[in-house]
PDB file of N, CA and C in Angstrom:
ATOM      1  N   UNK A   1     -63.931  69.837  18.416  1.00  0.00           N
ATOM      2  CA  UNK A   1     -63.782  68.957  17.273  1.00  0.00           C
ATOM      3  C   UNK A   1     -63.562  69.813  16.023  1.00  0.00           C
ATOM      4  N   UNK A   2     -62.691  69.370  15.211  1.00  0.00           N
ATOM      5  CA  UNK A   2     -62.076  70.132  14.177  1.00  0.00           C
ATOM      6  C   UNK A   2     -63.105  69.386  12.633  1.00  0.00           C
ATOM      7  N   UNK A   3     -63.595  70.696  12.029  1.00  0.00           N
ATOM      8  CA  UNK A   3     -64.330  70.078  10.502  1.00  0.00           C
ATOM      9  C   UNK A   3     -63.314  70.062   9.431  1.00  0.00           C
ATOM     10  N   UNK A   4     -62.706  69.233   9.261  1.00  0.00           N
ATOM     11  CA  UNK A   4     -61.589  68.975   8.395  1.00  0.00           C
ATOM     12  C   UNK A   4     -61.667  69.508   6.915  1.00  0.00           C
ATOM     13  N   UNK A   5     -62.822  70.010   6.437  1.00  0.00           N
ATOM     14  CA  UNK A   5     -62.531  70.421   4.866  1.00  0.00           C
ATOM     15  C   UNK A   5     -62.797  71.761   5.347  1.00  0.00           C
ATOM     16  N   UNK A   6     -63.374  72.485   6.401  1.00  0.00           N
ATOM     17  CA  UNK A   6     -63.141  73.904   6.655  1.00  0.00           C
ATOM     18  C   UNK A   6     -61.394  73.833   7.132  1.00  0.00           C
ATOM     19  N   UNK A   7     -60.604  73.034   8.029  1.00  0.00           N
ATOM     20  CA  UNK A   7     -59.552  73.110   8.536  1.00  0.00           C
ATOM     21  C   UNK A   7     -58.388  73.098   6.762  1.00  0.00           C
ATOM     22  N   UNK A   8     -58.764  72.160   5.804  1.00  0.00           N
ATOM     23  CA  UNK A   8     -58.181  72.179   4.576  1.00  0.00           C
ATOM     24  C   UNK A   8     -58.146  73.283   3.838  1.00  0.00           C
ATOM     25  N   UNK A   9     -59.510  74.015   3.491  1.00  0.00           N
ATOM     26  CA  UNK A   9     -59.789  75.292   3.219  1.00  0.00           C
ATOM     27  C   UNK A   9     -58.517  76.136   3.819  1.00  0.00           C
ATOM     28  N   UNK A  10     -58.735  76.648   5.047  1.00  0.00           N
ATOM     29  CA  UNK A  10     -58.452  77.441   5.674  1.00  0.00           C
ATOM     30  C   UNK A  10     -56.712  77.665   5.857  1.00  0.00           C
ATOM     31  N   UNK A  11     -56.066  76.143   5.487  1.00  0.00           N
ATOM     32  CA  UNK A  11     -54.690  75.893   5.738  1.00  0.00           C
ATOM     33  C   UNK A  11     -53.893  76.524   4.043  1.00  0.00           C
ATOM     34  N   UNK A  12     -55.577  75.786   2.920  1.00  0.00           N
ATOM     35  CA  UNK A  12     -54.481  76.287   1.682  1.00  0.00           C
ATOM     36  C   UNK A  12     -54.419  78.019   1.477  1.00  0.00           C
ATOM     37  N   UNK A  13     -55.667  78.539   1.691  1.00  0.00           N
ATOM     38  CA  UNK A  13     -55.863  80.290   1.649  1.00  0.00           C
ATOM     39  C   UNK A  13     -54.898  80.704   2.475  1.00  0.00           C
ATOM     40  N   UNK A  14     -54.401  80.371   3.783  1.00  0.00           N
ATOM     41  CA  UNK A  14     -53.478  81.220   4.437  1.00  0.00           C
ATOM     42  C   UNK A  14     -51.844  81.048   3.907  1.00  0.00           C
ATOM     43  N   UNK A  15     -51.505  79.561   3.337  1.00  0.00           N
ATOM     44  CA  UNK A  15     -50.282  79.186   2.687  1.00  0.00           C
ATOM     45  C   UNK A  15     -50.089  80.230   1.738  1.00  0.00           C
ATOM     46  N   UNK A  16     -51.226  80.917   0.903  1.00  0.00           N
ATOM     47  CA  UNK A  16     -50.483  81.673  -0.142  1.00  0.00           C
ATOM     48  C   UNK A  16     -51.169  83.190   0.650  1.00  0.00           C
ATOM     49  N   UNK A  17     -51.183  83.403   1.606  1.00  0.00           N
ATOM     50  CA  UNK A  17     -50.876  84.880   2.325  1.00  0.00           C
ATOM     51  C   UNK A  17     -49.168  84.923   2.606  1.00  0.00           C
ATOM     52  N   UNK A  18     -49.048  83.393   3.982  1.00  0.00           N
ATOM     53  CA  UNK A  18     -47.689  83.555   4.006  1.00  0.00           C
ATOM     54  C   UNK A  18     -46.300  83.447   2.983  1.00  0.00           C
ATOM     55  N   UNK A  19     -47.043  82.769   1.743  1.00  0.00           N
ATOM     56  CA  UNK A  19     -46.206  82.552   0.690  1.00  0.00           C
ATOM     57  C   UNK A  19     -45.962  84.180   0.282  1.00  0.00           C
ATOM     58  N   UNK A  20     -46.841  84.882   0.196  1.00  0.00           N
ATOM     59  CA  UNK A  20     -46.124  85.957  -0.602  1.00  0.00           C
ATOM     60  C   UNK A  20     -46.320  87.260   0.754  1.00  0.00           C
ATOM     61  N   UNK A  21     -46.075  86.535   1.798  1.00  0.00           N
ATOM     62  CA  UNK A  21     -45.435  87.717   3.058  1.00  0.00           C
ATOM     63  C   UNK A  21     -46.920  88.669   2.760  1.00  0.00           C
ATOM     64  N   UNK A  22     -48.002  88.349   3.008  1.00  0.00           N
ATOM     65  CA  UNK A  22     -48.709  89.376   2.429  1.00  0.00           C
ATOM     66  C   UNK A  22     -49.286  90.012   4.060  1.00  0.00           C
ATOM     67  N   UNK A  23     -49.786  91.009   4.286  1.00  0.00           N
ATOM     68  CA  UNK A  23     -50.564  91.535   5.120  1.00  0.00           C
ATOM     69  C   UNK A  23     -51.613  92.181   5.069  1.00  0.00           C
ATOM     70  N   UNK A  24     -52.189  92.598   5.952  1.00  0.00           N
ATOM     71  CA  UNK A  24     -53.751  93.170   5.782  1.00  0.00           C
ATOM     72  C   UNK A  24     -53.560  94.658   4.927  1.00  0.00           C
ATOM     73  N   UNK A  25     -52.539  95.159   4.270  1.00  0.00           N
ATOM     74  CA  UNK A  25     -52.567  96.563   3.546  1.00  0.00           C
ATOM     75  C   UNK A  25     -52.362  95.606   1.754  1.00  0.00           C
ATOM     76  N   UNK A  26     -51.942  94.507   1.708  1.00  0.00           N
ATOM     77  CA  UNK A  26     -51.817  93.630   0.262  1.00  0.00           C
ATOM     78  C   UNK A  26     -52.981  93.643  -0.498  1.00  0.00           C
ATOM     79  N   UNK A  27     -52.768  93.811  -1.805  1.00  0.00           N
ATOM     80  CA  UNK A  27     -53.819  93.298  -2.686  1.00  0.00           C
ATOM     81  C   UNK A  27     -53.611  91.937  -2.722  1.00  0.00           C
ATOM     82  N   UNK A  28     -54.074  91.214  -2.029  1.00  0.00           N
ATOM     83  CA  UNK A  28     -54.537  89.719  -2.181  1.00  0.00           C
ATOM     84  C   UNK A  28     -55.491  89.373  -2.051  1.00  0.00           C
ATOM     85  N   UNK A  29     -55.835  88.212  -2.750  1.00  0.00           N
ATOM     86  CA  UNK A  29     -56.674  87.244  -1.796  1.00  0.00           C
ATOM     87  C   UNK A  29     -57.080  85.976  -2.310  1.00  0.00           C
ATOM     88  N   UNK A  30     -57.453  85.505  -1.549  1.00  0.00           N
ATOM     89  CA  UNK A  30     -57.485  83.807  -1.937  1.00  0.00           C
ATOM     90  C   UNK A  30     -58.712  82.867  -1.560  1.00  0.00           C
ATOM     91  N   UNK A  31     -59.348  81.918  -2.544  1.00  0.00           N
ATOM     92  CA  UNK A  31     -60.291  81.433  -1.999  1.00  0.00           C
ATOM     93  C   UNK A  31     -59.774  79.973  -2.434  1.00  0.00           C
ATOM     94  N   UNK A  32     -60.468  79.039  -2.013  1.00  0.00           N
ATOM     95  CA  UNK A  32     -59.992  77.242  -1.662  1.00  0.00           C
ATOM     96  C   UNK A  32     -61.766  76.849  -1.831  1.00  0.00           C
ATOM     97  N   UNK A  33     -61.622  75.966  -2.446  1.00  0.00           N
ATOM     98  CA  UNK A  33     -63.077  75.273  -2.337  1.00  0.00           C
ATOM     99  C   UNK A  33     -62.830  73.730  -2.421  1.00  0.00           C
ATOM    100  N   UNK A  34     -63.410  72.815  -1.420  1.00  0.00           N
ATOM    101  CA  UNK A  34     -63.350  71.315  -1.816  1.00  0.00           C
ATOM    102  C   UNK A  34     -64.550  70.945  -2.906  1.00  0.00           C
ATOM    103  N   UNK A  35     -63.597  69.804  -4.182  1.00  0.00           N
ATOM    104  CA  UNK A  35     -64.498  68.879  -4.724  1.00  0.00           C
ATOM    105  C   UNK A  35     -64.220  67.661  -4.573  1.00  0.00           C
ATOM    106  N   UNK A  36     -65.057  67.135  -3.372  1.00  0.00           N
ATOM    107  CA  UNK A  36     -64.864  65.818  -3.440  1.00  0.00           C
ATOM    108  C   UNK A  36     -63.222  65.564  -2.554  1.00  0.00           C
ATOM    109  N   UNK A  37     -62.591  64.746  -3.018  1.00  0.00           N
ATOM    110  CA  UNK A  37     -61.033  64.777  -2.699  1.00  0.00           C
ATOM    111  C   UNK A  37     -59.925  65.897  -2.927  1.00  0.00           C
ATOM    112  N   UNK A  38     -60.785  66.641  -3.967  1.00  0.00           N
ATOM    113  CA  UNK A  38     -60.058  67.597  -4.614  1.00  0.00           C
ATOM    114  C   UNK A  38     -60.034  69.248  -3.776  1.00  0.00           C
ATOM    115  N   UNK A  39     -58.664  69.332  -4.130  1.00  0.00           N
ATOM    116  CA  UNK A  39     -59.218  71.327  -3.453  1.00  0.00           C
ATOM    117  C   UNK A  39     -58.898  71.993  -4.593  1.00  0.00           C
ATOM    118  N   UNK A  40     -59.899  73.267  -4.802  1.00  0.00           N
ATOM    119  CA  UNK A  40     -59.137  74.154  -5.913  1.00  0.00           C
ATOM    120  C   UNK A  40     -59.055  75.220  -5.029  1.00  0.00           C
ATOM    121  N   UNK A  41     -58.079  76.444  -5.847  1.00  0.00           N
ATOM    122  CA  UNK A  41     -57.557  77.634  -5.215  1.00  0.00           C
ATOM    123  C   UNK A  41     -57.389  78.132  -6.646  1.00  0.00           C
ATOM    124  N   UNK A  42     -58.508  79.473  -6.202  1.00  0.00           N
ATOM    125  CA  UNK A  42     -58.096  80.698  -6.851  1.00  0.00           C
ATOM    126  C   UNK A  42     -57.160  81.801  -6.324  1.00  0.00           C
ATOM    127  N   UNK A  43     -56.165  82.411  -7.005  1.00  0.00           N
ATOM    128  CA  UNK A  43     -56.002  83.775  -5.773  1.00  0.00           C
ATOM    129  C   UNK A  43     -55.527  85.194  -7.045  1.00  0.00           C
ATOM    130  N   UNK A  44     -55.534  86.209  -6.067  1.00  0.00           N
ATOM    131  CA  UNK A  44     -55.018  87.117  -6.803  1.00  0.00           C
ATOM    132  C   UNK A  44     -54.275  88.039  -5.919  1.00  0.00           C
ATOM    133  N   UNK A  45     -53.446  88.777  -6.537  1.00  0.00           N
ATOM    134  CA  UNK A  45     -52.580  89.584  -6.379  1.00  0.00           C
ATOM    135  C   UNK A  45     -52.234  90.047  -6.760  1.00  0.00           C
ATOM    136  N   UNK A  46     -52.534  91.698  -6.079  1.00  0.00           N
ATOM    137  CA  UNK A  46     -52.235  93.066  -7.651  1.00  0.00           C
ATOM    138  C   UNK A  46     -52.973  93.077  -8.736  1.00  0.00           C
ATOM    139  N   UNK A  47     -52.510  92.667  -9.639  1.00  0.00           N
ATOM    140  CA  UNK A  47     -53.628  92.325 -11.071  1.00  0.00           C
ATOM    141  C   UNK A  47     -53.715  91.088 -11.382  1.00  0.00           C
ATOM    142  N   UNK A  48     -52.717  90.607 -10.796  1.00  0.00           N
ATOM    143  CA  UNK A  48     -52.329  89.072 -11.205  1.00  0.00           C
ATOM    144  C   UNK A  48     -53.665  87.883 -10.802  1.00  0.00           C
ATOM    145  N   UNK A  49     -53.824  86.890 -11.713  1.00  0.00           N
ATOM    146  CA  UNK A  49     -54.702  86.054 -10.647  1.00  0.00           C
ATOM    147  C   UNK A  49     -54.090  84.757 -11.360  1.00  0.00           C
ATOM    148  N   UNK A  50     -54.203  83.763 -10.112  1.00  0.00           N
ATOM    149  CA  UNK A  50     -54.131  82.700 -10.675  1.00  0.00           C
ATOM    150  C   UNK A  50     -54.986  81.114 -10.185  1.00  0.00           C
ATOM    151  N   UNK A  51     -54.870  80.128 -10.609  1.00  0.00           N
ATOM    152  CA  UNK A  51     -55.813  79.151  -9.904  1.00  0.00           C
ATOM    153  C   UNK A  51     -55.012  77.557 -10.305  1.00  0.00           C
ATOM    154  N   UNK A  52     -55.904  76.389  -9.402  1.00  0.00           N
ATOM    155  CA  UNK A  52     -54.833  75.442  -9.811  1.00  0.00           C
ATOM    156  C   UNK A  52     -56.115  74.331  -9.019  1.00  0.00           C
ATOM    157  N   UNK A  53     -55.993  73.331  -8.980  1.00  0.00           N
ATOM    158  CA  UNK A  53     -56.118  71.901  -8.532  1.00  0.00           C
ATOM    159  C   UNK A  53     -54.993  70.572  -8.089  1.00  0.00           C
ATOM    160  N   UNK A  54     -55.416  70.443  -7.073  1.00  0.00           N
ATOM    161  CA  UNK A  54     -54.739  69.290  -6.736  1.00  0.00           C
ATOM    162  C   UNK A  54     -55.556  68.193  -5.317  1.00  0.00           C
ATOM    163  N   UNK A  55     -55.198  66.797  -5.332  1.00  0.00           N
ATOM    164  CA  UNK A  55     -55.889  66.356  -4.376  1.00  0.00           C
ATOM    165  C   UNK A  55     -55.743  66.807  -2.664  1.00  0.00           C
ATOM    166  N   UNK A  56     -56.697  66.342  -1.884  1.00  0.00           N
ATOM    167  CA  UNK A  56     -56.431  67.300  -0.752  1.00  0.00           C
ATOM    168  C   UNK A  56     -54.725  67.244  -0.314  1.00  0.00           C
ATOM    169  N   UNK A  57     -54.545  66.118   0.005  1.00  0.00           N
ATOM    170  CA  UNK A  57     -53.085  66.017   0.648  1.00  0.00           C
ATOM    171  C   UNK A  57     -51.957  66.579  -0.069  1.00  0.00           C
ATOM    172  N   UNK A  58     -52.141  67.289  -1.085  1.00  0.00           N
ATOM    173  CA  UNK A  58     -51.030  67.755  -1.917  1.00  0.00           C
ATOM    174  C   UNK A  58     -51.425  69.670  -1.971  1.00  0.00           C
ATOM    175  N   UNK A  59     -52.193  70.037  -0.588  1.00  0.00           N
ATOM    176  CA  UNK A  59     -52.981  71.274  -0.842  1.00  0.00           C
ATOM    177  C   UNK A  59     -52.003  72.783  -0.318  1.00  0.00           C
ATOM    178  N   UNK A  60     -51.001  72.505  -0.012  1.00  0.00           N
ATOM    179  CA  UNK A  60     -50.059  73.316   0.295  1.00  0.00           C
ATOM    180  C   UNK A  60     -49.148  73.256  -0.795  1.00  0.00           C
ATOM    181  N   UNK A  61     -48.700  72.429  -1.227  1.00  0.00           N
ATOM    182  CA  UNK A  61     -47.544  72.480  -2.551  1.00  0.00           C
ATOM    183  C   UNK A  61     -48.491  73.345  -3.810  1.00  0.00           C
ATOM    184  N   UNK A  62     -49.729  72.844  -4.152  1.00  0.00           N
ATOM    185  CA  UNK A  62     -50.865  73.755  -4.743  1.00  0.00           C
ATOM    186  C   UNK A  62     -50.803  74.942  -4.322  1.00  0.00           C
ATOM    187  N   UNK A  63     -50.706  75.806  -3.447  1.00  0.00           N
ATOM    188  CA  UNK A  63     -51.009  76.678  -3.042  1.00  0.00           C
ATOM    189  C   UNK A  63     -49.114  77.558  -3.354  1.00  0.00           C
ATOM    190  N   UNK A  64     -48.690  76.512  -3.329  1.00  0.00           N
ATOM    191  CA  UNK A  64     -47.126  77.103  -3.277  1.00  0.00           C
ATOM    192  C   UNK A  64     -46.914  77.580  -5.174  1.00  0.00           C
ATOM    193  N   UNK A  65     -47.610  76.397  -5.707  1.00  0.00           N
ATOM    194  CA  UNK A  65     -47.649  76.288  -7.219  1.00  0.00           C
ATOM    195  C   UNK A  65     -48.043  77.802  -8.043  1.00  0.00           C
ATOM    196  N   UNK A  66     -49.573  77.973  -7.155  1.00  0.00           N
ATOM    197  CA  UNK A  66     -50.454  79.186  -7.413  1.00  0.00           C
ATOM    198  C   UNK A  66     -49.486  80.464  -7.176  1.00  0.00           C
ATOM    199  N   UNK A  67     -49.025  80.222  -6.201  1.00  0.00           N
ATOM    200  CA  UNK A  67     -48.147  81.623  -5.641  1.00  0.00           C
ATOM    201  C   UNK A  67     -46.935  81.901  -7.020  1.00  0.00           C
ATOM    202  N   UNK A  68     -46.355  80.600  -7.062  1.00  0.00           N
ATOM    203  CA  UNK A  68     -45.079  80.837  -8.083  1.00  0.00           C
ATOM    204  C   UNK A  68     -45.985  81.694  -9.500  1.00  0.00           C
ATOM    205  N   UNK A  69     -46.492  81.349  -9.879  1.00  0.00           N
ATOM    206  CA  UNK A  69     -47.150  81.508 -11.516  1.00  0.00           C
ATOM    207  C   UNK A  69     -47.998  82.976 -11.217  1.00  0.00           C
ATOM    208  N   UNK A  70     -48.794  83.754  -9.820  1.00  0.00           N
ATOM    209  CA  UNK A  70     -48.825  84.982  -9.567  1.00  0.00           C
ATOM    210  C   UNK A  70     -47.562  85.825  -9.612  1.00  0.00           C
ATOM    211  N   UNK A  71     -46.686  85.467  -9.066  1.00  0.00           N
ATOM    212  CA  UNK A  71     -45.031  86.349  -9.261  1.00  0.00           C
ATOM    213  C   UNK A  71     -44.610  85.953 -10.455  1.00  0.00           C
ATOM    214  N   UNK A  72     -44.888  85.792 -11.774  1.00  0.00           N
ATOM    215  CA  UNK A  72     -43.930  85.667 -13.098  1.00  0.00           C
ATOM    216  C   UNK A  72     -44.915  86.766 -13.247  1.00  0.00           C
TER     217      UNK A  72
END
């Protein structure tokens, strides 16, 4: 049986590994926390950090959002 806000977690932190091709030698990293309906995501990269909110079902485009605004 799958715990769905660990499975939510776990889907937005890895979206912005594969978003920016990252691997285990990258300065990244990313954390996801649920509030409620809501997920937030912090992440960083290099020096960069960034963070964002959105409701769960919109938690990959969030994560896509976070990634864009780390690369400017």
């Amino acid at each position: 049986m799958t715990h769905l806000e660990t499975q939510y977690i776990f889907e937005t932190e890895r979206a912005v590994l594969r978003l920016l091709g990252a691997d285990c030698s990258a300065p990244v990293a990313a954390f996801a926390e649920m509030e409620g309906e809501v997920i937030r995501l912090r992440a960083m990269y290099g020096e960069g950090h960034a963070e964002g909110k959105a409701p769960v079902a919109a938690r990959l485009q969030l994560a896509a959002e976070v990634v864009g605004r780390l690369r400017k």
